[in-house]
Protein backbone atom coordinates (compact mmCIF):
# COMPACT_ATOMS: atom_id res chain seq x y z
CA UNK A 1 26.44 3.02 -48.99
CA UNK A 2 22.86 1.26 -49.95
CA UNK A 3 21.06 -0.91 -47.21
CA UNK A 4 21.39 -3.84 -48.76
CA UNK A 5 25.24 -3.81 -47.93
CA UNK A 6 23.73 -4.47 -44.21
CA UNK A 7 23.16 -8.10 -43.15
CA UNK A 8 19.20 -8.05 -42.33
CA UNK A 9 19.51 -9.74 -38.87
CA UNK A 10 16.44 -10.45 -37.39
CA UNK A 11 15.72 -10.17 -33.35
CA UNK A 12 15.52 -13.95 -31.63
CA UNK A 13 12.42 -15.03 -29.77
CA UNK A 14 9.91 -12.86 -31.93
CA UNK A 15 5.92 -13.01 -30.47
CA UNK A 16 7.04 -14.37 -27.30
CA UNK A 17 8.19 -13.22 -23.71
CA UNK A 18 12.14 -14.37 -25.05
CA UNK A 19 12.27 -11.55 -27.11
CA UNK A 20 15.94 -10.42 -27.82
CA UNK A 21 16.59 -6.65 -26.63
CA UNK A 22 18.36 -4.02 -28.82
CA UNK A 23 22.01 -3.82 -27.23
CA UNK A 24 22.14 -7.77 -27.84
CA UNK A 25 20.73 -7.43 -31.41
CA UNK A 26 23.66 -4.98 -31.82
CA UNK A 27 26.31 -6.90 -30.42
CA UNK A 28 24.66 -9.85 -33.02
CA UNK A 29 24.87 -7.56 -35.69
CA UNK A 30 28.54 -6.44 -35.36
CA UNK A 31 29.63 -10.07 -34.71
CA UNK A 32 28.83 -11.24 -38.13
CA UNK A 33 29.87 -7.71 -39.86
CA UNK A 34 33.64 -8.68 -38.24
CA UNK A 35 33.43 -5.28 -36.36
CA UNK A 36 33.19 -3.96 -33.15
CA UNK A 37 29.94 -2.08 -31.53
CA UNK A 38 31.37 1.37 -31.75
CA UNK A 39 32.66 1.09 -35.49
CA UNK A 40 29.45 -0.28 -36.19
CA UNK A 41 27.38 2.19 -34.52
CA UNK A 42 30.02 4.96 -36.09
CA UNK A 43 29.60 3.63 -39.95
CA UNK A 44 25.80 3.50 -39.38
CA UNK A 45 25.27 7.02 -38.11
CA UNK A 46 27.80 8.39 -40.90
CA UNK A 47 25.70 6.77 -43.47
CA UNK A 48 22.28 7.68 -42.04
CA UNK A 49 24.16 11.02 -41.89
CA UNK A 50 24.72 11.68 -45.60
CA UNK A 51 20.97 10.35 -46.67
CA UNK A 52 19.30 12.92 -43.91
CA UNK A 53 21.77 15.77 -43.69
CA UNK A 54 19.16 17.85 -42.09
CA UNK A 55 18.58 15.30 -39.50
CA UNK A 56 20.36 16.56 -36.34
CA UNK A 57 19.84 13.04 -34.16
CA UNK A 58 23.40 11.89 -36.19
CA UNK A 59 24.93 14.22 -34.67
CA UNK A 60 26.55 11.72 -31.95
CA UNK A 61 27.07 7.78 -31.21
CA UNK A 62 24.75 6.59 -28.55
CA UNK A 63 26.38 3.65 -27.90
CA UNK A 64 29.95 4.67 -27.78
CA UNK A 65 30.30 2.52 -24.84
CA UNK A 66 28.11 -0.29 -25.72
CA UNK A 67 25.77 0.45 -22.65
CA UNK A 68 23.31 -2.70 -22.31
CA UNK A 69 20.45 0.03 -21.17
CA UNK A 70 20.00 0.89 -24.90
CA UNK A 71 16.66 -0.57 -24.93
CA UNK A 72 14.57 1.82 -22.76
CA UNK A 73 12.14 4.80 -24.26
CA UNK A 74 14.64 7.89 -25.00
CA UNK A 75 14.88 10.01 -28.24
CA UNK A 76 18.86 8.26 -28.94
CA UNK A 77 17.37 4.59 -29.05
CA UNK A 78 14.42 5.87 -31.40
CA UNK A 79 16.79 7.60 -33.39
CA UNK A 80 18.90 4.22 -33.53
CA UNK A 81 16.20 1.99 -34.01
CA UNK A 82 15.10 4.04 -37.45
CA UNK A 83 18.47 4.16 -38.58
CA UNK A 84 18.77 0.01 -38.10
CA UNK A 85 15.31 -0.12 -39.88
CA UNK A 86 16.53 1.49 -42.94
CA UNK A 87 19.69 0.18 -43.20
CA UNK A 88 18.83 -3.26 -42.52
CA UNK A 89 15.37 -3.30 -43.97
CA UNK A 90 14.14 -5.29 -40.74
CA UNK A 91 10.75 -3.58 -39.77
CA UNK A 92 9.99 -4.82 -36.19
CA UNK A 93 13.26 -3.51 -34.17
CA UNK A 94 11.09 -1.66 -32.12
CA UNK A 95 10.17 -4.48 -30.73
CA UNK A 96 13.76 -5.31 -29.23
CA UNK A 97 12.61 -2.29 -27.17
CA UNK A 98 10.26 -0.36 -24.62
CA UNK A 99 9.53 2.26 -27.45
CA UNK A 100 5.93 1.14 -27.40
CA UNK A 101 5.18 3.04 -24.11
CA UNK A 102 7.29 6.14 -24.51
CA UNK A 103 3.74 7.83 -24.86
CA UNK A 104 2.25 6.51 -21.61
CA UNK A 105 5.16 6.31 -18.44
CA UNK A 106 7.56 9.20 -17.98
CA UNK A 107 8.98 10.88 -20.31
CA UNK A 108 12.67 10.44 -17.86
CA UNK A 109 12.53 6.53 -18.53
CA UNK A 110 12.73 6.39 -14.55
CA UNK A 111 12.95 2.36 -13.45
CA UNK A 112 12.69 1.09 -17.41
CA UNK A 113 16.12 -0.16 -18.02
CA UNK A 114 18.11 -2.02 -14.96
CA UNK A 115 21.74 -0.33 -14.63
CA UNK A 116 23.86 -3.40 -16.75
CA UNK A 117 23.81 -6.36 -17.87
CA UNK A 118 21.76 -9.41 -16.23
CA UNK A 119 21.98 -13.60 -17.60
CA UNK A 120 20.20 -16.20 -16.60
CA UNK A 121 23.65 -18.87 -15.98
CA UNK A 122 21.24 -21.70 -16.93
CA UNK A 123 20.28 -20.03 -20.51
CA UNK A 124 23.71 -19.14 -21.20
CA UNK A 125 25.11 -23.00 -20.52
CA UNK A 126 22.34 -24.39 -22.87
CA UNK A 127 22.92 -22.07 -25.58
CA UNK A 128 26.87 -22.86 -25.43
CA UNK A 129 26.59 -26.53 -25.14
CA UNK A 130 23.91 -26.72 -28.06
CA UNK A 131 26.16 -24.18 -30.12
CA UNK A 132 23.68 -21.87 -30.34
CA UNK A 133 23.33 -18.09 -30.14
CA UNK A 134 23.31 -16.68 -26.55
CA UNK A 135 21.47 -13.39 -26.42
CA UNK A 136 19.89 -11.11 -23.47
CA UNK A 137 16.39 -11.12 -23.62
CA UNK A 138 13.88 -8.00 -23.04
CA UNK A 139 12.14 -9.21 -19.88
CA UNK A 140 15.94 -9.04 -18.26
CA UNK A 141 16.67 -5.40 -18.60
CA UNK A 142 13.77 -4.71 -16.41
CA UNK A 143 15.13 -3.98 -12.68
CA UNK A 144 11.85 -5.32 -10.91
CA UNK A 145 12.84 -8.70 -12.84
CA UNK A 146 15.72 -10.83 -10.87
CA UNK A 147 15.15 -14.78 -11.80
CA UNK A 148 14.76 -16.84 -14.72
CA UNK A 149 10.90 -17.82 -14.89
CA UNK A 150 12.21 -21.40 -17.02
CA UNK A 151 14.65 -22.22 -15.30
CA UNK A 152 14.01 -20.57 -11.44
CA UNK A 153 17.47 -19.28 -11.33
CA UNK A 154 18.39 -15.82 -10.20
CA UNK A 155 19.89 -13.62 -12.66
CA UNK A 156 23.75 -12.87 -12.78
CA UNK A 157 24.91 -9.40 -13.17
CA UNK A 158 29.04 -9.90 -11.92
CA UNK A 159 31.71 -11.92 -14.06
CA UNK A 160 32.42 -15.24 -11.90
CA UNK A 161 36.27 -14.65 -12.81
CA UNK A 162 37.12 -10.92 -11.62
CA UNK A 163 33.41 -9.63 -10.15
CA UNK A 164 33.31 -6.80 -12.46
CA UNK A 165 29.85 -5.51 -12.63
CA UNK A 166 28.39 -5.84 -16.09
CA UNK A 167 27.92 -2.58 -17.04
CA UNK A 168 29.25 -2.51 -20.66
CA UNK A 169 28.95 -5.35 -23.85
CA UNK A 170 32.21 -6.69 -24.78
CA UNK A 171 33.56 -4.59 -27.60
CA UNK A 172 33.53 -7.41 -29.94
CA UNK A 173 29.78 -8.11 -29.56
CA UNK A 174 30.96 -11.56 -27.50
CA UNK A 175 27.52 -11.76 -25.51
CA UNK A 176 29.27 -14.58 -23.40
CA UNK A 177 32.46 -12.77 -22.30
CA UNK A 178 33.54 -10.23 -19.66
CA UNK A 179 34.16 -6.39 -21.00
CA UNK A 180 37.02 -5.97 -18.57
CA UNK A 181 38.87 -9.14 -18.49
CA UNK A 182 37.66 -10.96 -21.15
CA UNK A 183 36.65 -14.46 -19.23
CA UNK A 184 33.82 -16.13 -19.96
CA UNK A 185 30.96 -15.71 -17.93
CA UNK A 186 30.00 -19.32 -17.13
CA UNK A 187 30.80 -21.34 -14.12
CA UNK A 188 29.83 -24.15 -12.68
CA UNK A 189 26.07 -25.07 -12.42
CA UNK A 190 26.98 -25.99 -8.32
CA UNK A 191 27.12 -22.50 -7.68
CA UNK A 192 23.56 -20.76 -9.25
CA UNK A 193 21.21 -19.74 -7.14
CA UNK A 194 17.85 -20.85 -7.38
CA UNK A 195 14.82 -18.72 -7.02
CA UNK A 196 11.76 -20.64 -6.58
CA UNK A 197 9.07 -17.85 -6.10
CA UNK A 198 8.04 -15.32 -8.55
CA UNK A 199 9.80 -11.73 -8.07
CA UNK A 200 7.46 -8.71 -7.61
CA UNK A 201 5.29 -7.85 -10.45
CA UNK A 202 7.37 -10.80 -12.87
CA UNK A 203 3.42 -11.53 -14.52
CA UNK A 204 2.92 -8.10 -15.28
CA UNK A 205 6.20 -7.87 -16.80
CA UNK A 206 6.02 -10.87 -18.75
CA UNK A 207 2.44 -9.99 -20.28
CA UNK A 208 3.90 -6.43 -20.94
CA UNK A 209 6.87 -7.78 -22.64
CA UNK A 210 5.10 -10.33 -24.58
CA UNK A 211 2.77 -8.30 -26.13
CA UNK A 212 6.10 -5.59 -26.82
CA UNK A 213 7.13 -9.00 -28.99
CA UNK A 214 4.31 -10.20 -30.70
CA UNK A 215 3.11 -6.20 -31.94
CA UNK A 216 0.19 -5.74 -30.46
CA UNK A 217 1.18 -2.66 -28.53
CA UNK A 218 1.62 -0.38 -31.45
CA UNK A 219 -1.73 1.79 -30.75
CA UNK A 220 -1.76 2.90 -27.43
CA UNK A 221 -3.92 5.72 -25.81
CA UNK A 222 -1.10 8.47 -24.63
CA UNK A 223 -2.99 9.07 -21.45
CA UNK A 224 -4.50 5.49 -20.56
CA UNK A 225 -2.86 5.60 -17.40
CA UNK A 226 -4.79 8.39 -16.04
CA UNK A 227 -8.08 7.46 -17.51
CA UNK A 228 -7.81 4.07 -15.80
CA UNK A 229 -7.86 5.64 -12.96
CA UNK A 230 -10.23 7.95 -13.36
CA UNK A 231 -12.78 5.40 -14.17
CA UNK A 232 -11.79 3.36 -11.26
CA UNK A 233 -12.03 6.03 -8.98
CA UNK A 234 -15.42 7.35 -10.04
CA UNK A 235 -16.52 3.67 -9.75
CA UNK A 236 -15.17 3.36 -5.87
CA UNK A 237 -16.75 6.41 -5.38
CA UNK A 238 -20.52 5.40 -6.85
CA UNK A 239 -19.73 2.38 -3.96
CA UNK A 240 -19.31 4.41 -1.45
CA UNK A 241 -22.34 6.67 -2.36
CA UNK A 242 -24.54 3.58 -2.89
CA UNK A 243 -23.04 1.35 -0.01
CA UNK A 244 -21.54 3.65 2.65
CA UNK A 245 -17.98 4.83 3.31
CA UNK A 246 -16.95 1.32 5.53
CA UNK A 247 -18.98 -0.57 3.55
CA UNK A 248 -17.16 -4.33 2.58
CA UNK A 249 -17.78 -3.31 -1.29
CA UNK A 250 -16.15 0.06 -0.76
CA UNK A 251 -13.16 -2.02 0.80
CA UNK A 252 -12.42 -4.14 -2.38
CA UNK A 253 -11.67 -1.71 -4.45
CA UNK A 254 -8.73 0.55 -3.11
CA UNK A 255 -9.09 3.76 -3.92
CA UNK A 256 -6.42 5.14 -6.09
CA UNK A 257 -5.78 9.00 -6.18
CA UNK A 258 -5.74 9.94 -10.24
CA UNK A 259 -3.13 12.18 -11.84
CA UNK A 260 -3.32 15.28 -12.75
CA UNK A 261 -0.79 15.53 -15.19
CA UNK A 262 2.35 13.78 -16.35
CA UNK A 263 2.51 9.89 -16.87
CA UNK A 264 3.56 7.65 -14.65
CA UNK A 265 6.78 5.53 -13.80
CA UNK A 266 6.60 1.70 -15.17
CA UNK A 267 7.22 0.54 -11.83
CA UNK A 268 4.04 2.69 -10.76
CA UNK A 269 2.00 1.05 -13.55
CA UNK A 270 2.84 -2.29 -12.57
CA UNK A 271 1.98 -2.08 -9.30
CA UNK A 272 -1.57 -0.59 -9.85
CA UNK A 273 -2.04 -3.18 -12.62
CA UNK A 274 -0.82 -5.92 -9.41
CA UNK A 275 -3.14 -4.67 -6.94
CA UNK A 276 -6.07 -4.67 -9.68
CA UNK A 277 -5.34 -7.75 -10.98
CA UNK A 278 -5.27 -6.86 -14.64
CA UNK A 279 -3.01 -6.92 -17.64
CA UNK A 280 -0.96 -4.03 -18.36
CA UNK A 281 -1.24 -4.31 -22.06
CA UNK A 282 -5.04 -4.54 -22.05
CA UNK A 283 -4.79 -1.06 -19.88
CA UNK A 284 -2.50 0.46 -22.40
CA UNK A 285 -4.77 -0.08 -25.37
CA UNK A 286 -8.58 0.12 -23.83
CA UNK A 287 -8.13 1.78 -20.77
CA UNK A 288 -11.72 2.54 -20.31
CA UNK A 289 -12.39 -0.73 -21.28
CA UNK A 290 -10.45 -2.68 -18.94
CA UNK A 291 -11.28 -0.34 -15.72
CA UNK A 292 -15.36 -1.42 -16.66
CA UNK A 293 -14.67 -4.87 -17.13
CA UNK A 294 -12.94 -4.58 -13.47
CA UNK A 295 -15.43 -2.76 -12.18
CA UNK A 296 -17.99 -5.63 -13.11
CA UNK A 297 -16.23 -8.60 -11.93
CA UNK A 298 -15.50 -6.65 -8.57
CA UNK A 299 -19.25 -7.48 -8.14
CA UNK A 300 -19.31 -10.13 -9.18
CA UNK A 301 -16.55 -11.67 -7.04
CA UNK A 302 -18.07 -10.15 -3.77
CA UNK A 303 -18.80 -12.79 -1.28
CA UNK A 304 -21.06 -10.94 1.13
CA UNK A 305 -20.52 -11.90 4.66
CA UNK A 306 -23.30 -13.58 6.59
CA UNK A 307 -22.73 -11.67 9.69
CA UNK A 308 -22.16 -8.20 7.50
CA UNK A 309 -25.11 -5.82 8.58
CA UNK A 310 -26.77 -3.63 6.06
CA UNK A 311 -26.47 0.41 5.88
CA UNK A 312 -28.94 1.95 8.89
CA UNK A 313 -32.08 3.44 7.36
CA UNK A 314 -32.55 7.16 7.97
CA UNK A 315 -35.46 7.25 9.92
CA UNK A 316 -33.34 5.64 13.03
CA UNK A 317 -31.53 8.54 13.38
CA UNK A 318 -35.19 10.05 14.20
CA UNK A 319 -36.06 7.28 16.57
CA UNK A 320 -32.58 7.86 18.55
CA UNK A 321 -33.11 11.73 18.66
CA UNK A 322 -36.94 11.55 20.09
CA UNK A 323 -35.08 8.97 22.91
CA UNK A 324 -32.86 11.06 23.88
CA UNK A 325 -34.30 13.76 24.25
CA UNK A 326 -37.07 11.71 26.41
CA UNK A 327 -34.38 10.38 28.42
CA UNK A 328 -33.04 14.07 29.22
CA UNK A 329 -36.57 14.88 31.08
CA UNK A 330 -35.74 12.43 33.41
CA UNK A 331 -34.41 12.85 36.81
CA UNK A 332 -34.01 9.48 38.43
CA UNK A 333 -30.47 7.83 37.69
CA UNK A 334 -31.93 4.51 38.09
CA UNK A 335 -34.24 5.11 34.98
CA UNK A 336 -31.62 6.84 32.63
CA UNK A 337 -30.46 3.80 30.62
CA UNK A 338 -26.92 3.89 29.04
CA UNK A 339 -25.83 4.81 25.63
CA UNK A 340 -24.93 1.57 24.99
CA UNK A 341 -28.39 0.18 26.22
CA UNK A 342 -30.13 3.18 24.14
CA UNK A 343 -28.25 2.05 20.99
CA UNK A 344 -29.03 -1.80 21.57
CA UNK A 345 -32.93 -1.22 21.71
CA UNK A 346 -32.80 1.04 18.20
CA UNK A 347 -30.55 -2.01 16.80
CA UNK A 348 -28.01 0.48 16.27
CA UNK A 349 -23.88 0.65 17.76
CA UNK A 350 -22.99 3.55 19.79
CA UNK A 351 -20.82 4.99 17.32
CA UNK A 352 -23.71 5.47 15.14
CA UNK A 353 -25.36 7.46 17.48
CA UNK A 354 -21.91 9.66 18.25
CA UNK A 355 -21.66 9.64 14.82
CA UNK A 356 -25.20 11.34 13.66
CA UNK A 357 -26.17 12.57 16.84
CA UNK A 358 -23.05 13.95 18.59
CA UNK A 359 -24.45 17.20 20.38
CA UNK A 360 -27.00 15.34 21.88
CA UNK A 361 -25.12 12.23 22.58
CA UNK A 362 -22.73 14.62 25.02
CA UNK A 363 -25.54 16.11 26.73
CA UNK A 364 -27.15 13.46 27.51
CA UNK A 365 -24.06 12.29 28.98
CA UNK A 366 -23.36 15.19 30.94
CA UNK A 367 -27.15 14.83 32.50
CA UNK A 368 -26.83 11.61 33.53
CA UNK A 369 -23.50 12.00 35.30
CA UNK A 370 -24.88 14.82 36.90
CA UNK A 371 -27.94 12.96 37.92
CA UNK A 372 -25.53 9.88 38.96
CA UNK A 373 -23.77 12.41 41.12
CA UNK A 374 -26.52 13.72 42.85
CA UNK A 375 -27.63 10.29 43.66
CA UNK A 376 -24.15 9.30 45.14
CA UNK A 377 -24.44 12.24 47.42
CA UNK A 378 -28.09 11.91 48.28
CA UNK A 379 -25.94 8.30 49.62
CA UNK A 380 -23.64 9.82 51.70
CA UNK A 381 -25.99 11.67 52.92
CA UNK A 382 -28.78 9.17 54.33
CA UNK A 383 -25.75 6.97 55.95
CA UNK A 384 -23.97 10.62 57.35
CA UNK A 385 -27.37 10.73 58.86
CA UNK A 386 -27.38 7.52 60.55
CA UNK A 387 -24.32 7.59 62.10
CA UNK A 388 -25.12 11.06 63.71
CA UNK A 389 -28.18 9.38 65.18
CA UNK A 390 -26.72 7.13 67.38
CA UNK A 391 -23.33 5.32 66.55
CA UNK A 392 -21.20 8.21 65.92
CA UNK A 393 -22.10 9.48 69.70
CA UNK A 394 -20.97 6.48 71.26
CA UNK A 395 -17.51 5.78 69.32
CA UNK A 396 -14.78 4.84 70.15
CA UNK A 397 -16.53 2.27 72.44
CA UNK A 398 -16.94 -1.65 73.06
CA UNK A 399 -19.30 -1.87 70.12
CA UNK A 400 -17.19 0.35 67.89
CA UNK A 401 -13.71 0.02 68.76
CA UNK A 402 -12.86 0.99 65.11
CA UNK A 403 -13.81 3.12 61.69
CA UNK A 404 -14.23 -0.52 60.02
CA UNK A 405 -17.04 -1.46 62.71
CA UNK A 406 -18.76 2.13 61.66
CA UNK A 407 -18.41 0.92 58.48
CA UNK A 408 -19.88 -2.54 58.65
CA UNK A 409 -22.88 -0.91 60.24
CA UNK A 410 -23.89 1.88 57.80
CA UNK A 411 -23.30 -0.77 55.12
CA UNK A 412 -26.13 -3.20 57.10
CA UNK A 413 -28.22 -0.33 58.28
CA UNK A 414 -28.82 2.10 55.45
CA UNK A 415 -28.30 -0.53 52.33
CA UNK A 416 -25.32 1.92 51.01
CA UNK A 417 -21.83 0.50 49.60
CA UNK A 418 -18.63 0.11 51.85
CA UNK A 419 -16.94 3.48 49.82
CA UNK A 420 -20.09 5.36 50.18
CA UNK A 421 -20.04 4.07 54.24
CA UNK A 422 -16.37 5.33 54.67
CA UNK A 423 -16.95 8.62 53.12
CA UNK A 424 -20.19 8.95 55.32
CA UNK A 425 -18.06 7.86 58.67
CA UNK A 426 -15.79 10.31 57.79
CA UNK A 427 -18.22 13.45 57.27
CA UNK A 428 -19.61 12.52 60.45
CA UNK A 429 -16.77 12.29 62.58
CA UNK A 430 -15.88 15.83 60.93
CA UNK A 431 -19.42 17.08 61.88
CA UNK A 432 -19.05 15.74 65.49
CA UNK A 433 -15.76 16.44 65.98
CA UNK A 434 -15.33 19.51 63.72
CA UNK A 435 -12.13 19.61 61.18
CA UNK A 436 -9.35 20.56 63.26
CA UNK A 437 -10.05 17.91 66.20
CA UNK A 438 -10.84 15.58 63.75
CA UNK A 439 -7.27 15.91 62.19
CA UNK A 440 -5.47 15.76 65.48
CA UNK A 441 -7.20 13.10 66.21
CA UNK A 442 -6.39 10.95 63.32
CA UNK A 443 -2.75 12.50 63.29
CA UNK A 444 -2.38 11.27 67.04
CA UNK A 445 -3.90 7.39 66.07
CA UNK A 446 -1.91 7.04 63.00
CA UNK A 447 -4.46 7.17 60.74
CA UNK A 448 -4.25 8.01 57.12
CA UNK A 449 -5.56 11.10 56.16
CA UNK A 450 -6.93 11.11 52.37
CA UNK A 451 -7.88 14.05 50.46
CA UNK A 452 -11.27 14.76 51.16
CA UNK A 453 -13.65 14.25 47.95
CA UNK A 454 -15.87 16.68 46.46
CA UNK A 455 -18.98 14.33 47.30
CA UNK A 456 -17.46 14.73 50.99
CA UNK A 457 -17.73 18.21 50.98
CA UNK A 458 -21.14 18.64 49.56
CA UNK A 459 -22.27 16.26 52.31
C-alpha cells in the first residue's frame, strides 16, 4: 500500500491555542476512511510494518481502545505520529501533540495528559448547529485546564444521558457521541456551568500550547529547566550577598532549590514559570536568556520602601562591643542602661546586637540582673533597718494595729516600694520574733504564710 492511498487530513486550528490533538485527528481520519479507530490504527501499523520490517515499534496497536490520552510524550505516540507522517504525507502532526517537550519534563509523562475525554458544551453546540467539524482541542487534554477560555464554561468529561465517564472515543470516530451508549453528548445550554475566573496556570498553558501549534518549539535545550534555575538561583543569591539575607530585594525573588538531575513534571514547570511570571516557551528555548531578562526587570520593578532601612555598616558592631563592655565596669543599677536603650543610641534593633554580639549581649545581661538584685536587697535592707529601730518594738499597738500600717510607714519613711516594705516587715518581725514564734504567731491570727523569697533570706 503507497501513502497516497491515505486521505492527507490536516489538524484544525493550526498556529493557534485551538489546535486539534492527535486522538481527535484520528477519530477525523477514520471517519472519512469509513472505518473504525482500531481497523485504522491496525491497517496503518501493518503497512508501516512491511516498509520497516526491522522496526520493532509495529509490533502492537497503541490505540486499541481509542484512549483520548494519545497525545502526551511516550515512545507509542512518537512511533504513531511517524507512521501518520508517512502515510499521510502531512508533516506537522507533531504538533497535535506534547512531543515537543519529551526532552525537557519527565520522561513518565506524569500530569501531561488528563485521564479522558473533556468538551467545552458551548464549542460542541456551535460546531453542530453551523454543521461543522467538532474536534477536541490540545489545551483540553491538559488536567490543570477545566473551562473554556471563549466561552467561560467548564469543561464536560460525563455523557449527560447515562454519566459514563469519557474515557474512550467512540469506535466510529463520532467525536460528538457517547462510547458506551451511543447518545449524543449535548444537552441543553440551561444546564452548563459557567466558569468566570481563569483556572490555575490556564496562561501558561495556553502560551505553551500555542507555540506547540504554530512550530516554534521544535529546538529546545534538553536541560532548560534546570539551567533556569540555576541562573535564578545564583542571581537570588548575588542579592542576598549584596543586600543582606532579609533584605526586601532578596524577598522578590523566591528562591528556588535547582535539580540535580532528572527533568521535571509539566505541572512543576508551570508553576515556577507562574510564580516568575514568564512564558514557558521562551524558558524552553533560551533558558539562560529568559532567567537574565527576569533577573533585570526584578530591579527594575523594585519599589523601595520609604520607611525600609539600609544594611548596618560594620563598624557598628565595633561601637556596640566597646559599650558593652564599658557598661560591664559598672556597678550602679541605676547607670546600666537597657539593651534596648544601648541599641537605640547606636541606631541599631536589639536583635542586631543578639545577632553579632551574642556572648556579650548575655553577659551583660547576667551583670545587670545581678547588679539589679543586689540593689533590691540593699532595699530590703535599709527599710528591715527601720522598722527594727523603732516601729517593729512597739507593734501590735494603737499606732500599728496591723502589717498594712508597718507597711504604709516604711513606704513614707525610707522612700522604698510597698513589695519591698512587706518583705522588709516580714524579715523584721522574723528577726524580733525569731522563725518559729513568728509562725505561731501568724498561724494563731490567720495570716497567710507565703514562701519566703530568696531576697528575704539574704536580708
Amino acid at each position: 500500500m503507497t501513502t497516497t492511498e491515505y486521505f492527507p487530513i490536516l489538524p484544525l486550528g493550526e498556529g493557534t491555542v485551538e489546535i486539534e490533538a492527535l486522538g481527535s485527528l484520528l477519530c477525523r481520519m477514520a471517519k472519512d476512511h469509513s472505518v473504525s479507530v482500531f481497523a485504522l490504527a491496525t491497517h496503518l501499523r501493518t503497512w508501516w510494518k512491511r516498509r520497516n520490517p526491522d522496526d520493532t515499534r509495529a509490533g502492537r496497536n497503541a490505540v486499541n481502545a481509542m484512549n483520548p490520552m494519545f497525545c502526551g510524550t511516550g515512545s507509542n505516540v512518537e512511533a504513531f505520529v511517524e507512521m501518520l507522517t508517512e502515510g499521510t504525507g502531512c508533516r506537522i502532526l507533531d504538533r497535535t501533540t506534547f512531543l515537543a517537550l519529551r526532552t525537557v519534563i519527565s520522561s513518565y509523562g506524569h500530569g501531561v495528559c488528563r485521564l479522558g475525554r473533556a468538551w467545552c458544551p458551548a464549542c460542541l453546540e456551535e460546531a453542530t448547529q453551523s454543521d461543522a467539524p467538532f474536534y477536541d482541542r490540545l489545551i483540553w487534554a491538559i488536567p490543570t485546564i477545566s473551562r473554556c477560555s471563549i466561552h467561560r464554561l467548564l469543561l464536560e468529561t460525563l455523557c449527560p444521558q447515562c454519566g459514563a465517564f469519557q474515557s474512550h472515543y467512540h469506535h466510529r470516530g463520532e467525536m460528538t457521541l457517547c462510547f458506551r451508549c451511543k447518545a449524543s453528548l449535548r444537552h441543553a445550554p440551561t444546564e452548563w456551568k459557567t466558569a468566570l475566573e481563569p483556572t490555575m496556570y490556564e496562561r501558561e498553558c495556553h502560551h505553551l500550547v500555542e507555540a506547540i501549534s504554530s512550530g516554534s518549539l521544535l529546538h529546545v535545550v534538553p536541560d532548560a529547566y534546570n539551567l533556569f534555575l540555576k541562573e535564578i538561583v545564583d542571581h537570588v543569591s548575588t542579592i542576598r550577598r549584596e543586600f543582606g539575607q532579609r533584605s526586601h530585594i532578596a524577598t522578590v525573588i523566591r528562591c528556588h532549590t535547582a535539580r540535580d538531575t532528572g527533568h521535571p513534571k509539566l505541572s512543576t514547570l508551570l508553576k515556577r514559570c507562574a510564580l516568575l511570571g514568564t512564558n514557558p516557551a521562551d524558558v524552553l528555548r533560551d533558558p539562560v536568556g529568559t532567567a537574565k531578562s527576569i533577573n533585570l526587570l526584578s530591579f527594575a520593578q523594585i519599589d523601595v520602601p520609604v520607611d525600609r532601612k539600609p544594611r548596618r555598616p560594620e563598624h557598628l558592631i565595633d561601637l556596640a562591643e566597646q559599650r558593652l563592655k564599658a557598661e560591664l565596669k559598672k556597678t550602679d543599677f541605676d547607670s546600666m542602661p537597657s539593651l534596648v536603650r544601648i541599641a537605640k543610641d547606636l541606631g541599631v534593633s536589639k536583635g542586631f546586637m543578639r545577632y553579632r554580639l551574642e556572648s556579650l549581649c548575655a553577659e551583660y545581661g547576667r551583670h545587670r540582673r545581678h547588679c539589679g538584685k543586689l540593689k533590691h536587697i540593699a532595699k530590703i535592707r535599709r527599710a528591715t533597718e527601720y522598722l527594727l529601730s523603732g516601729p517593729i518594738l512597739s507593734y501590735p499597738s494603737l499606732k500599728y494595729p496591723s502589717h498594712d500600717h508597718l507597711v504604709a510607714d516604711a513606704v513614707s519613711k525610707t522612700g522604698v516600694g510597698v513589695h519591698v516594705a512587706r518583705l522588709a516587715v516580714d524579715a523584721a518581725l522574723k528577726r524580733q520574733l525569731g522563725h518559729s514564734a513568728y509562725f505561731r504567731y501568724r498561724k494563731a491570727n490567720g495570716l497567710h504564710n507565703p514562701r519566703p523569697s530568696k531576697a528575704t533570706k539574704e536580708a
